[in-house]
N, C-alpha and C. Protein backbone atom coordinates (compact mmCIF):
# COMPACT_ATOMS: atom_id res chain seq x y z
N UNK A 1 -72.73 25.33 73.67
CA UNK A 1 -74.16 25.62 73.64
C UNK A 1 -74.38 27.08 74.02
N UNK A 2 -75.10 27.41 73.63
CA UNK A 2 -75.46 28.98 73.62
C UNK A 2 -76.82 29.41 74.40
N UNK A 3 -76.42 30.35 75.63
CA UNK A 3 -77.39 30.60 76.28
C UNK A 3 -78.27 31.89 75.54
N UNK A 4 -79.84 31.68 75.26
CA UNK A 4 -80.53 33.24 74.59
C UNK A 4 -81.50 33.22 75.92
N UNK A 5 -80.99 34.55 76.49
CA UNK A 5 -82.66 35.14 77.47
C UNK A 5 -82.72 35.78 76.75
N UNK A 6 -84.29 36.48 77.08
CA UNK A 6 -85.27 37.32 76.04
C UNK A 6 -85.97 38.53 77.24
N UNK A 7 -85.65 38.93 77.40
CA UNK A 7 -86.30 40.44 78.34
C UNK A 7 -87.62 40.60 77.70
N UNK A 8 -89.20 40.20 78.28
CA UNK A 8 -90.33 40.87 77.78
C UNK A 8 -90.66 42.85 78.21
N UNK A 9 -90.17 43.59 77.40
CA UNK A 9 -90.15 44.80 78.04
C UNK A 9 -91.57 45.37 78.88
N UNK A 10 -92.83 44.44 78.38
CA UNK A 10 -93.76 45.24 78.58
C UNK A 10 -94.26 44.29 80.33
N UNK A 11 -93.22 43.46 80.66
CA UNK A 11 -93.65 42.58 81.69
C UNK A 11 -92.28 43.15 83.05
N UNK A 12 -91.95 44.31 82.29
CA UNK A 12 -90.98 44.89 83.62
C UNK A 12 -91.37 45.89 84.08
N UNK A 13 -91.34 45.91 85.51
CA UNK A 13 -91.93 47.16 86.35
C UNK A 13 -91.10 47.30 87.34
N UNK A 14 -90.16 46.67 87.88
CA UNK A 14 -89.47 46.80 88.81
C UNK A 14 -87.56 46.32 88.31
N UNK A 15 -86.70 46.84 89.01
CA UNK A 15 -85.72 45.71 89.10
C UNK A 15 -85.45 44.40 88.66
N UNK A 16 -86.49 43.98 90.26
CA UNK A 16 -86.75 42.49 90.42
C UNK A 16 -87.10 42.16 89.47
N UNK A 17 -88.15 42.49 88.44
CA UNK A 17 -88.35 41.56 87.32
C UNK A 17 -87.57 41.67 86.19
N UNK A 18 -86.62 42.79 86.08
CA UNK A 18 -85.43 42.51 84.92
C UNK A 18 -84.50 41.31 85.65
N UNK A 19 -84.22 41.17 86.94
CA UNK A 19 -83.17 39.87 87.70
C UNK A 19 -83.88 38.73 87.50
N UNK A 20 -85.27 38.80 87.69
CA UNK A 20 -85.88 37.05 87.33
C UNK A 20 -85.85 36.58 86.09
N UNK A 21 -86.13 38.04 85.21
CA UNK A 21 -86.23 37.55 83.91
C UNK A 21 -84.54 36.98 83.35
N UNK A 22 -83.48 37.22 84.13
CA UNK A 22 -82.19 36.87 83.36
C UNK A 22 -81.84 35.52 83.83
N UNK A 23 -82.65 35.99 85.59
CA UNK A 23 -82.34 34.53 86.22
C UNK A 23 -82.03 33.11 85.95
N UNK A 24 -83.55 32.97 85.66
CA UNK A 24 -83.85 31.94 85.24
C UNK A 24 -83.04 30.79 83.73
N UNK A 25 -83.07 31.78 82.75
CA UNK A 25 -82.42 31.42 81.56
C UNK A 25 -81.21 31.25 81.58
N UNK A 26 -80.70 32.31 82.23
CA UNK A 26 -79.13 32.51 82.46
C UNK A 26 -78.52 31.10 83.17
N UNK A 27 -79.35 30.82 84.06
CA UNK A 27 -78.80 30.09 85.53
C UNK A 27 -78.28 30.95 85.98
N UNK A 28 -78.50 31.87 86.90
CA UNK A 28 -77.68 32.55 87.44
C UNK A 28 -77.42 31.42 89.51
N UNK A 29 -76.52 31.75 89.42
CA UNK A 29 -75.85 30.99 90.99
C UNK A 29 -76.57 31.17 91.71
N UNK A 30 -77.43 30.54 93.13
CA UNK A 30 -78.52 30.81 94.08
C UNK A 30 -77.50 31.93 94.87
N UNK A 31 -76.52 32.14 94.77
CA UNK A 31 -76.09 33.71 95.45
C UNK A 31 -75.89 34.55 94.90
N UNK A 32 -76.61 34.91 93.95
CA UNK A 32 -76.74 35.99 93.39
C UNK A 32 -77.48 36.96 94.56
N UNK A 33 -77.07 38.72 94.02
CA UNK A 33 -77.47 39.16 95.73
C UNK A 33 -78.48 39.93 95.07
N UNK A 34 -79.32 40.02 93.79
CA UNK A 34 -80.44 41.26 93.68
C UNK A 34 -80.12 42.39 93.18
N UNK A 35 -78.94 42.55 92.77
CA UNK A 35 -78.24 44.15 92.90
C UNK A 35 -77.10 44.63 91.98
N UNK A 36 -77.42 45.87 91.38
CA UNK A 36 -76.89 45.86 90.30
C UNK A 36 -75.14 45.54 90.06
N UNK A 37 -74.61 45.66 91.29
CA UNK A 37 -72.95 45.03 91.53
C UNK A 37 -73.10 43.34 91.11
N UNK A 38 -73.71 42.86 92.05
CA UNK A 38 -73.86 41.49 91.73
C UNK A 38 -74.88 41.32 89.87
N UNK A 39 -75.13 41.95 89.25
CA UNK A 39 -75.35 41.15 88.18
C UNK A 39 -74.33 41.87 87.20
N UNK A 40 -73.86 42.99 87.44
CA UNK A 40 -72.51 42.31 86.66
C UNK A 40 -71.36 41.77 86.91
N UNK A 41 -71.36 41.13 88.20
CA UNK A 41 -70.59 40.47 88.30
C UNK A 41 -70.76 38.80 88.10
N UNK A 42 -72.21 38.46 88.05
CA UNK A 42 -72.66 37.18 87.36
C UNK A 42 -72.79 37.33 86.24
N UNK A 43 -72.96 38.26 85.78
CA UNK A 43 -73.11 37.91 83.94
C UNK A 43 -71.45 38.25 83.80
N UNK A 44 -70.88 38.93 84.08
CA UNK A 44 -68.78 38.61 83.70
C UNK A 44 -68.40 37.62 84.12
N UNK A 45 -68.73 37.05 85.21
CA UNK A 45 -68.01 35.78 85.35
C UNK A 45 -68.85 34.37 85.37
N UNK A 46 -69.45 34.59 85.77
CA UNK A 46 -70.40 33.35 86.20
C UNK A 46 -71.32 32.76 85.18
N UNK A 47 -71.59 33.34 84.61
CA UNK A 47 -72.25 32.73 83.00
C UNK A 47 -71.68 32.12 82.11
N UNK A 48 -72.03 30.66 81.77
CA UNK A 48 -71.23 30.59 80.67
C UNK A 48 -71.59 30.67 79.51
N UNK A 49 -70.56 31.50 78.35
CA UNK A 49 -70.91 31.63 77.28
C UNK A 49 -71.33 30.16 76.19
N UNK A 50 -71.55 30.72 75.05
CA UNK A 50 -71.76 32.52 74.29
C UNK A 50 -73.16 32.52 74.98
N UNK A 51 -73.49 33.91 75.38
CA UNK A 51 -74.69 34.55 75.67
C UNK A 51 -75.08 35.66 74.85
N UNK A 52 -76.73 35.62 74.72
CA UNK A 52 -77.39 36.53 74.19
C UNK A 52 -78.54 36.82 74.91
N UNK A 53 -78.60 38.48 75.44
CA UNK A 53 -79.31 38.64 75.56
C UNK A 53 -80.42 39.78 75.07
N UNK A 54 -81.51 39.39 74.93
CA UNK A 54 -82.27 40.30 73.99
C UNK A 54 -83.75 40.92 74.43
N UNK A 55 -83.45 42.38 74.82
CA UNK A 55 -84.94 42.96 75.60
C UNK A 55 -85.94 43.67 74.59
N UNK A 56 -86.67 42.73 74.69
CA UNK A 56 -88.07 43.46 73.46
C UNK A 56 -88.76 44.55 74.63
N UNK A 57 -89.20 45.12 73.36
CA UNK A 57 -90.22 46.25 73.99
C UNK A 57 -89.13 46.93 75.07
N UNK A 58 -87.95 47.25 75.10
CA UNK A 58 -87.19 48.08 75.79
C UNK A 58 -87.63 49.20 76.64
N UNK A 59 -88.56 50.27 75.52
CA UNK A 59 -88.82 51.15 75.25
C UNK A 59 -90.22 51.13 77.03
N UNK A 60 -90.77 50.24 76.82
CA UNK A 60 -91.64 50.14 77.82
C UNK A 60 -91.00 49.58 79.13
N UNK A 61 -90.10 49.08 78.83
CA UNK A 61 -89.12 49.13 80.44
C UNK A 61 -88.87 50.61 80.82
N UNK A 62 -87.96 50.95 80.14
CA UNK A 62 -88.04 52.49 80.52
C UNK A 62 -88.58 53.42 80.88
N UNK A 63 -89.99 53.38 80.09
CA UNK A 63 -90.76 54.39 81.23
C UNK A 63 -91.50 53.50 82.43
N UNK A 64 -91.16 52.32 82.60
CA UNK A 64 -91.53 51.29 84.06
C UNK A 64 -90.49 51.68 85.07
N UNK A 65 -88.97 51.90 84.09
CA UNK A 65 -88.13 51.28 85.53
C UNK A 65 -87.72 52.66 86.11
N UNK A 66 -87.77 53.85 85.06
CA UNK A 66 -87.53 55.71 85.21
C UNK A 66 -86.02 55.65 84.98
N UNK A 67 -85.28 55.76 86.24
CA UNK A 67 -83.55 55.90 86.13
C UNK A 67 -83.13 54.44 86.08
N UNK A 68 -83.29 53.78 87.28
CA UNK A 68 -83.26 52.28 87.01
C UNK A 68 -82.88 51.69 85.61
N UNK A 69 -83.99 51.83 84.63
CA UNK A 69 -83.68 51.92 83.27
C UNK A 69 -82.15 51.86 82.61
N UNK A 70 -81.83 53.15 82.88
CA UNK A 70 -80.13 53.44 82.42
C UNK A 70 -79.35 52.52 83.22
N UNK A 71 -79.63 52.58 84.47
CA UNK A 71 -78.37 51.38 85.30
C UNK A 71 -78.59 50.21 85.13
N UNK A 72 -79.73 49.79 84.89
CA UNK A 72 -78.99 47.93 84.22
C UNK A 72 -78.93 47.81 82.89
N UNK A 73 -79.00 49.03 81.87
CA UNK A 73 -78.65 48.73 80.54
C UNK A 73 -77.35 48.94 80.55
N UNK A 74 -76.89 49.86 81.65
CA UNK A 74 -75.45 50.48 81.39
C UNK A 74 -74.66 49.43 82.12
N UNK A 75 -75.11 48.17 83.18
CA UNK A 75 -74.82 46.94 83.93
C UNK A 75 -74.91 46.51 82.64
N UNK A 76 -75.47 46.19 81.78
CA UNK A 76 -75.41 44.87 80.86
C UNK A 76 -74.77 45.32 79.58
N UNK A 77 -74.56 46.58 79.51
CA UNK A 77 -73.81 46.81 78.39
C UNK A 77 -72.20 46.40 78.64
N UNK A 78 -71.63 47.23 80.34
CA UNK A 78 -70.45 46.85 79.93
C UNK A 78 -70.32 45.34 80.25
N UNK A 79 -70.93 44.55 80.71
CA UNK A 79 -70.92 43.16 81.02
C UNK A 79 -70.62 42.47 79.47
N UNK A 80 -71.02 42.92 78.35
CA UNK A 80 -71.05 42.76 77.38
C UNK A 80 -69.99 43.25 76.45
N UNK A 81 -69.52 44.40 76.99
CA UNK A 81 -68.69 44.69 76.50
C UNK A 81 -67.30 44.34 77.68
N UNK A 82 -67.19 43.36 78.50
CA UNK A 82 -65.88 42.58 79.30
C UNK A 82 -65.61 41.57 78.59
N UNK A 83 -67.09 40.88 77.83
CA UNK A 83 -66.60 39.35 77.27
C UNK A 83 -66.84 39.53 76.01
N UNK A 84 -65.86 38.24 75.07
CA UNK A 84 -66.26 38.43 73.55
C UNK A 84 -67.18 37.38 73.07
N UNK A 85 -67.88 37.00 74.52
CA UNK A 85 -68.77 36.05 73.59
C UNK A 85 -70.22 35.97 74.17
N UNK A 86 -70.70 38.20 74.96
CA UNK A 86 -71.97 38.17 75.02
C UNK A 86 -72.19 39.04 74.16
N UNK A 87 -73.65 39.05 73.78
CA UNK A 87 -74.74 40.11 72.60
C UNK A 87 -75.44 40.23 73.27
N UNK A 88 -76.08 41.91 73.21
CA UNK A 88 -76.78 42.65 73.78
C UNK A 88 -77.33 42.96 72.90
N UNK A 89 -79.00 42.77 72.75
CA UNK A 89 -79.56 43.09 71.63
C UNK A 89 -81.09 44.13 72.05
N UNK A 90 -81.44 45.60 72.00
CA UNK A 90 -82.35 46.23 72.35
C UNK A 90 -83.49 46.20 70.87
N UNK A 91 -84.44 45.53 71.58
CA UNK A 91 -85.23 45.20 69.98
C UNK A 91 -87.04 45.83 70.64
């Protein structure tokens, strides 16, 4: 079975709401710690595949999250690029 979260870009302003938004869909483990070490280390190991995940409106995260921005795309890219059975999709 195939897990799809969906990132609403225009509903992120913080961090915290790119981690709830994966949270939830993902299942991520109740110890997950908030932080960009710990989510790629739950989305490499702790997820089970195949996963997709797909952030609309990207473009409006970015000017929400400023630098932030680059560090959890660059967290979920290589998370994506450890396993062969997640998709990272910027739409």
């Amino acid at each position: 079975m195939s897990r799809r979260c969906v990132i609403e870009g225009g509903r992120i302003r913080a961090l915290a709401d790119v981690y709830a938004a994966l949270a939830g869909p993902l299942g991520f483990p109740v110890h997950f710690g908030n932080n960009l070490d710990a989510l790629y280390d739950v989305l490499a190991t702790d997820v089970a595949g195949p996963v997709e995940i797909v952030w609309r409106d990207h473009r409006l995260s970015r000017a929400a999250l400023g630098a932030d921005y680059e560090r959890v795309l660059a967290v979920l890219r290589d998370a994506a690029g450890a396993r062969d059975d997640m998709t990272l999709v910027l739409a």
